[in-house]
PDB file of N, CA and C in Angstrom:
ATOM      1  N   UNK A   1     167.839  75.345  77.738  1.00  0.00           N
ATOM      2  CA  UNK A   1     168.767  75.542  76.652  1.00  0.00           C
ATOM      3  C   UNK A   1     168.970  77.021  76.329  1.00  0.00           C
ATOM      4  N   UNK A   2     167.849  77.321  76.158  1.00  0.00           N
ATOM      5  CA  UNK A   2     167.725  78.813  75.996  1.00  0.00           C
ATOM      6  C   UNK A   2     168.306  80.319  77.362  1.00  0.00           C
ATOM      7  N   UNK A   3     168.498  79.443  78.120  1.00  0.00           N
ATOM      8  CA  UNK A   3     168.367  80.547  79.450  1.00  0.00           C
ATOM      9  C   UNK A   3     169.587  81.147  79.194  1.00  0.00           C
ATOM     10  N   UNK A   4     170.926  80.839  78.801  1.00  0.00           N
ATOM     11  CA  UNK A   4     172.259  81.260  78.922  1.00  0.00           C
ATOM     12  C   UNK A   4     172.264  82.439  78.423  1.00  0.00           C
ATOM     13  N   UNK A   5     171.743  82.563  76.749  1.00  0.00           N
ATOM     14  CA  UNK A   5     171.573  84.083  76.460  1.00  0.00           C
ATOM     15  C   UNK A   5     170.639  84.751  76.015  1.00  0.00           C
ATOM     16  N   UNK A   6     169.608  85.069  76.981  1.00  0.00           N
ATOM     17  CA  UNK A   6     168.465  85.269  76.890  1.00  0.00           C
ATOM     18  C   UNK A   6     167.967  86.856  76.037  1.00  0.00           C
ATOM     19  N   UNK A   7     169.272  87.326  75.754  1.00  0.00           N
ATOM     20  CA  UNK A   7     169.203  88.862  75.282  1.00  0.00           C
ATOM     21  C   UNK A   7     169.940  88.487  73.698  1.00  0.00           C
ATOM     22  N   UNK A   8     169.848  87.501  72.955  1.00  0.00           N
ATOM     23  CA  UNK A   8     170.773  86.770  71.925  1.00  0.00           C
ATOM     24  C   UNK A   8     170.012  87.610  70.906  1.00  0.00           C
ATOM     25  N   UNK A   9     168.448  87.340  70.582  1.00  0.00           N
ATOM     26  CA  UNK A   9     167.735  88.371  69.931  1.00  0.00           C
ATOM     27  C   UNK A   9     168.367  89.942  69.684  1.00  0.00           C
ATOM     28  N   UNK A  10     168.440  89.835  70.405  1.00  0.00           N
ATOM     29  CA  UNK A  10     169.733  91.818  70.046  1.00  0.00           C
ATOM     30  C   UNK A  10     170.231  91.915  68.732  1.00  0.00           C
ATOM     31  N   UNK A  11     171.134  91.114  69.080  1.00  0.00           N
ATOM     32  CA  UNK A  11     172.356  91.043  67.989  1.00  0.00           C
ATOM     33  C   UNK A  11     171.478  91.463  66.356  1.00  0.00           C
ATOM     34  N   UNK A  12     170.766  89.977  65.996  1.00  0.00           N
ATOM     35  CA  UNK A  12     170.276  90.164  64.472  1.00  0.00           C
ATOM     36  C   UNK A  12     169.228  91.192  64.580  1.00  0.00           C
ATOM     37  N   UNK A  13     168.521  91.825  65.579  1.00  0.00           N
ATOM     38  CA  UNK A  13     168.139  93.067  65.645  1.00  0.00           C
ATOM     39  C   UNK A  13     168.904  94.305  65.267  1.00  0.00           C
ATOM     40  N   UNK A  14     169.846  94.215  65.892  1.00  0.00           N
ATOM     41  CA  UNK A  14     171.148  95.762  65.717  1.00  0.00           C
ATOM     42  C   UNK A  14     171.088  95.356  63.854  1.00  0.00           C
ATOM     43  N   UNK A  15     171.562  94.149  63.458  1.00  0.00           N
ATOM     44  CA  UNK A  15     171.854  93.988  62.219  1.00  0.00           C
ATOM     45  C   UNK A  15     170.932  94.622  61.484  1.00  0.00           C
ATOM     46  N   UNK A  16     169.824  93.609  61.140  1.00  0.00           N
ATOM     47  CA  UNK A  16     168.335  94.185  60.776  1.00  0.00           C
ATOM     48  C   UNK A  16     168.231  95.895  60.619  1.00  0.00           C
ATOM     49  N   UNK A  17     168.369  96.364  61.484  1.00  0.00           N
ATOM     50  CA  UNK A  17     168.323  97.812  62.077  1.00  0.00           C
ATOM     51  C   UNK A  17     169.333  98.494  60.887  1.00  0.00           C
ATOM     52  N   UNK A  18     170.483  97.865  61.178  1.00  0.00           N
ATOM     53  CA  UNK A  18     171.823  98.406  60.442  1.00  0.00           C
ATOM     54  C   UNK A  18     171.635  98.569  58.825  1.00  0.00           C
ATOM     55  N   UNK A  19     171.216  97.140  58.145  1.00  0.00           N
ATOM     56  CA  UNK A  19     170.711  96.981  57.115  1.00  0.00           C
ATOM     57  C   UNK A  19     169.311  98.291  56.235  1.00  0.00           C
ATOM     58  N   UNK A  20     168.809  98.154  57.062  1.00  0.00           N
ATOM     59  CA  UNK A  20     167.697  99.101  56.566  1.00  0.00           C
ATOM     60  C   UNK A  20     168.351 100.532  56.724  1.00  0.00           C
ATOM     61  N   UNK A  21     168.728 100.770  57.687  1.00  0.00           N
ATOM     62  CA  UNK A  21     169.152 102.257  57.621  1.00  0.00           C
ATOM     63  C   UNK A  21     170.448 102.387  56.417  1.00  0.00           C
ATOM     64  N   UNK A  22     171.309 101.306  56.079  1.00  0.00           N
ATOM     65  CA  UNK A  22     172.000 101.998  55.485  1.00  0.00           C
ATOM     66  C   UNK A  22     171.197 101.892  53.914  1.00  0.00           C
ATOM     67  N   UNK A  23     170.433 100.932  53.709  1.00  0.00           N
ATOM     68  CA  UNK A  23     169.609 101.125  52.016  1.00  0.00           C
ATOM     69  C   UNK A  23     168.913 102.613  52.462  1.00  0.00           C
ATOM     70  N   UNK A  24     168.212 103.089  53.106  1.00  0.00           N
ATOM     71  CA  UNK A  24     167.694 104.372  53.169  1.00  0.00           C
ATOM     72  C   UNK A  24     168.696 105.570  53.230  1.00  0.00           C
ATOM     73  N   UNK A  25     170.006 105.467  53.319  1.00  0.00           N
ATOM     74  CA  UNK A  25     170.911 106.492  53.213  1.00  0.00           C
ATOM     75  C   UNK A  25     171.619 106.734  51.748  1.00  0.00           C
ATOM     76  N   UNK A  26     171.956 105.507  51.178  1.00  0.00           N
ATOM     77  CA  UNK A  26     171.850 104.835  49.942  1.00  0.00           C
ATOM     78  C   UNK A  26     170.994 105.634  49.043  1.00  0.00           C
ATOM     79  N   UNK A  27     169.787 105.402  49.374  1.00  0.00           N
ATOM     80  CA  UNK A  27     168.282 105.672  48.853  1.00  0.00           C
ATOM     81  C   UNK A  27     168.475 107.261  48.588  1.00  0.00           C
ATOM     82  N   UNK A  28     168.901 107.795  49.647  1.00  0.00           N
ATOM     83  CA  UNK A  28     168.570 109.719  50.076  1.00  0.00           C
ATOM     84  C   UNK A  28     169.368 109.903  49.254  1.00  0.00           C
ATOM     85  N   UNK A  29     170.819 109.501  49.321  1.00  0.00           N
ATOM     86  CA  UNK A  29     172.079 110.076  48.606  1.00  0.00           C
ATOM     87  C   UNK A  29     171.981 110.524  47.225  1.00  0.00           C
ATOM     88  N   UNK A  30     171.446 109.427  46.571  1.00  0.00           N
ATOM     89  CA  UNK A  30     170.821 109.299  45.306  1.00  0.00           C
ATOM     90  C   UNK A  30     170.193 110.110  44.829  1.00  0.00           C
ATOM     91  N   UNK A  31     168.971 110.362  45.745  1.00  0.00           N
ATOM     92  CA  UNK A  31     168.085 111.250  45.290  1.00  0.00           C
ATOM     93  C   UNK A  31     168.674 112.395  45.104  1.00  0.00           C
ATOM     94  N   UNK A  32     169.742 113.105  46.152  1.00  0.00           N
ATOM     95  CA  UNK A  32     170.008 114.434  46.272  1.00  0.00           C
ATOM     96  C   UNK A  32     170.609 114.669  45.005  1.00  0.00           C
ATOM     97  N   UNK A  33     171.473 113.933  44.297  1.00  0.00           N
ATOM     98  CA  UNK A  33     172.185 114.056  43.144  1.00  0.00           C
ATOM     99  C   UNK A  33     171.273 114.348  42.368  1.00  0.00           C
ATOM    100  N   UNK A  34     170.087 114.197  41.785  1.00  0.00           N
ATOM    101  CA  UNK A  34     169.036 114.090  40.587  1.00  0.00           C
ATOM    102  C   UNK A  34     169.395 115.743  41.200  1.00  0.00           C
ATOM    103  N   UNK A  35     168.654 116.448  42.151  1.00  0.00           N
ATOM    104  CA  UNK A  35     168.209 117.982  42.383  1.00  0.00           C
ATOM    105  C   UNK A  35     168.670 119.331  42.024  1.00  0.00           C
ATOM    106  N   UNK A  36     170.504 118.792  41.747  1.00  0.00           N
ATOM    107  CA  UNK A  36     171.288 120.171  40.982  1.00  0.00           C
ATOM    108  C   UNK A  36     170.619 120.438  39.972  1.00  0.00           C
ATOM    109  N   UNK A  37     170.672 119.260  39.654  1.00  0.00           N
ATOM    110  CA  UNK A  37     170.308 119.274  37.549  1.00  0.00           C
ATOM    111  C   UNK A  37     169.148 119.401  37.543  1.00  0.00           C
ATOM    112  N   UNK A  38     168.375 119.528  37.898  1.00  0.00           N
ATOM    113  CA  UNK A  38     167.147 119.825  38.133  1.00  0.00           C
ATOM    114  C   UNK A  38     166.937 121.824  38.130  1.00  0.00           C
ATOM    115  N   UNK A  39     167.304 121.980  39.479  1.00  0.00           N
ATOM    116  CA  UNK A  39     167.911 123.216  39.617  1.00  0.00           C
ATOM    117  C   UNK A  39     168.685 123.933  38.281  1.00  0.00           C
ATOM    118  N   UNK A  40     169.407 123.393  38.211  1.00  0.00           N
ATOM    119  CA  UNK A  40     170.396 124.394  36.847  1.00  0.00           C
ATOM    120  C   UNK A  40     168.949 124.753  35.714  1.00  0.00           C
ATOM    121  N   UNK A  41     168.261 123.450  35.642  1.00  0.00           N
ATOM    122  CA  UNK A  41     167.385 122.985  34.379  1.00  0.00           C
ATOM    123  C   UNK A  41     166.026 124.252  34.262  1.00  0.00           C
ATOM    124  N   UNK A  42     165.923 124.412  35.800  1.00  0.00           N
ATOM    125  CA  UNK A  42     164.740 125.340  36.038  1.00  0.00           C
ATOM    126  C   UNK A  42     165.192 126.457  36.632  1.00  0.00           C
ATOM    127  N   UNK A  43     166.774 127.262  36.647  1.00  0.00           N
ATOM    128  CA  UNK A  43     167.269 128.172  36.590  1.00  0.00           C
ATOM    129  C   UNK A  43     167.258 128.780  35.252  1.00  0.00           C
ATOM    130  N   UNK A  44     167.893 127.974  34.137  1.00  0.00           N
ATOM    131  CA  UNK A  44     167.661 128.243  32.695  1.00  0.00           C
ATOM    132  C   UNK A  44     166.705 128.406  32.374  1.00  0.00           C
ATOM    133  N   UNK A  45     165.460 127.744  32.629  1.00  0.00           N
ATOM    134  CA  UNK A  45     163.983 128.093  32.242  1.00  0.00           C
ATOM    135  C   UNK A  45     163.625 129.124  32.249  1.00  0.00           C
ATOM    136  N   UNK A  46     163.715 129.652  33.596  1.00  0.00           N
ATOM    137  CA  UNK A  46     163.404 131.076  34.555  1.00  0.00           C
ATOM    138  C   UNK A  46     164.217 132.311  33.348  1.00  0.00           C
ATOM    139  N   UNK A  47     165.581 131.857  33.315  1.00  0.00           N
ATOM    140  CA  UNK A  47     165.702 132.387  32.361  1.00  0.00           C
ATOM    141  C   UNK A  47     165.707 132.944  30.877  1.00  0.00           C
ATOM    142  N   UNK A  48     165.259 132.394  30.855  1.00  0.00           N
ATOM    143  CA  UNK A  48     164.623 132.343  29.229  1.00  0.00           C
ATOM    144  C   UNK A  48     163.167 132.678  29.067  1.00  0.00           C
ATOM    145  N   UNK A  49     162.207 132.696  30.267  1.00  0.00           N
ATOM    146  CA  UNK A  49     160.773 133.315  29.955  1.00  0.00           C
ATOM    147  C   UNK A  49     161.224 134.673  30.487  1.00  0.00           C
ATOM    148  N   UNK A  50     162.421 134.915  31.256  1.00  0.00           N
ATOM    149  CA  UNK A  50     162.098 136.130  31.239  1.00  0.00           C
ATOM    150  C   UNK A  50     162.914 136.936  30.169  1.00  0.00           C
ATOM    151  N   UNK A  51     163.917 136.764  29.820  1.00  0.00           N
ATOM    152  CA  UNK A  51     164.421 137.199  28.440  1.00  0.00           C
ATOM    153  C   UNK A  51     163.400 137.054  27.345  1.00  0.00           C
ATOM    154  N   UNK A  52     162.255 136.329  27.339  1.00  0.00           N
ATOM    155  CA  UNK A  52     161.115 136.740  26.327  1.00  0.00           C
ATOM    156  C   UNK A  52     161.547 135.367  25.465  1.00  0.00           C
ATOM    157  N   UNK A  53     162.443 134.536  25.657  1.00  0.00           N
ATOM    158  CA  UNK A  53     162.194 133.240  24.436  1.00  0.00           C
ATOM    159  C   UNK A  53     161.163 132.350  24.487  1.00  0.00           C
ATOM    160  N   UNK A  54     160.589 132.133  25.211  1.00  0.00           N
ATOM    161  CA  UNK A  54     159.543 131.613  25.608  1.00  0.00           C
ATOM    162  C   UNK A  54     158.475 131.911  26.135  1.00  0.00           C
ATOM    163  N   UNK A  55     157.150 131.928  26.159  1.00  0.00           N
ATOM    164  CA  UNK A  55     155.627 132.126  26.406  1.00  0.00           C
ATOM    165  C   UNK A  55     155.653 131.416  27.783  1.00  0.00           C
ATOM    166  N   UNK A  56     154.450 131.977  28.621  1.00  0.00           N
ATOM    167  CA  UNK A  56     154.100 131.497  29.989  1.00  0.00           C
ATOM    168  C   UNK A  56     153.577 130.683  29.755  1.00  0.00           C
ATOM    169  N   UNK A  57     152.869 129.711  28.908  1.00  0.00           N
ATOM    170  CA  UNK A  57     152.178 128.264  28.536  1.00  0.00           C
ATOM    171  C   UNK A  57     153.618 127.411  28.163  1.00  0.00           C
ATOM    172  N   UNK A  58     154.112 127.642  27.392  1.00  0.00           N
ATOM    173  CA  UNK A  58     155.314 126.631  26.943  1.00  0.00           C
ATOM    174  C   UNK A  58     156.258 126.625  28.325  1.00  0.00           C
ATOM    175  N   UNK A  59     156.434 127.780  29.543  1.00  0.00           N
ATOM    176  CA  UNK A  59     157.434 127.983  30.557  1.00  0.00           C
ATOM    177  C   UNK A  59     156.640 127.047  31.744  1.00  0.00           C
ATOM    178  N   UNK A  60     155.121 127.059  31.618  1.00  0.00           N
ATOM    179  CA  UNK A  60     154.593 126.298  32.685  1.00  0.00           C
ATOM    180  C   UNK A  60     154.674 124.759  32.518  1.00  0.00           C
ATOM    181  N   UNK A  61     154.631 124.520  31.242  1.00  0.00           N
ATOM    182  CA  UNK A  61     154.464 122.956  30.601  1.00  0.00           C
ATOM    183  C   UNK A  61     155.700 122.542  31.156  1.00  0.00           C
ATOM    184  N   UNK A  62     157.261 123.384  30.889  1.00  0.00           N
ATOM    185  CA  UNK A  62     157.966 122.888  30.971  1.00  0.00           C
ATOM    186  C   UNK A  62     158.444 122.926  32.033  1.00  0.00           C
ATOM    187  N   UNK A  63     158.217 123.410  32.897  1.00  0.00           N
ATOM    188  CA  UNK A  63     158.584 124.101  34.657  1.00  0.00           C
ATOM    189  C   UNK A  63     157.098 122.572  35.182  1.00  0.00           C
ATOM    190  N   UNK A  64     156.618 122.049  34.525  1.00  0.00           N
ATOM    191  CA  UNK A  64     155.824 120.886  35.337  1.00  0.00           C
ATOM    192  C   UNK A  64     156.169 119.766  34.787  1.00  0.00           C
ATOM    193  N   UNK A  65     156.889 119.910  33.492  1.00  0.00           N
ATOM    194  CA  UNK A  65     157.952 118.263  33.694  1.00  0.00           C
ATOM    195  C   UNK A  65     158.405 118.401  34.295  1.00  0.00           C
ATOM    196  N   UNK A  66     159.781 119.587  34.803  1.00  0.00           N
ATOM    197  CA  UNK A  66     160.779 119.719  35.459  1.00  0.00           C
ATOM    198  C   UNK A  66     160.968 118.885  36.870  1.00  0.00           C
ATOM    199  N   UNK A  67     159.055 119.428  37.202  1.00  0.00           N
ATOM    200  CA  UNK A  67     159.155 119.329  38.587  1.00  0.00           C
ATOM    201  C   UNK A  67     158.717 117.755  38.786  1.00  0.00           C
ATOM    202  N   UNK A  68     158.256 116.902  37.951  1.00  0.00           N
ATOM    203  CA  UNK A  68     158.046 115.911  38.568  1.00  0.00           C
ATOM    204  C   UNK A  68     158.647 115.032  39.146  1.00  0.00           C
TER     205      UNK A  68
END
């Protein structure tokens, strides 16, 4: 029964395959968006301990939320 297409397994393989890679591109895309704002967030920081509004304890606290 089986002999005719013995390479049939492929197919929902490629799928399978297809499926996962595109949730992990999905997945990346996403992430990259969070990183501007992030960036801008700890550009402003930077700026502001060094203009003197802020202390190196309050700039580290907040430069290690930033980063989590």
């Amino acid at each position: 029964m089986g002999t005719n297409r013995p390479l049939m397994w492929i197919i929902p393989l490629i799928i399978v395959i297809l499926i996962i890679f595109s949730v992990y591109m999905i997945w990346r895309n996403s992430q990259k968006k969070d990183k501007p704002e992030n960036n801008r967030a700890l550009e402003r920081l930077n700026e502001r301990f060094v203009n003197g509004e802020i202390d190196e304890e309050e700039y580290l606290e907040k430069k290690d939320l930033l980063n989590r």
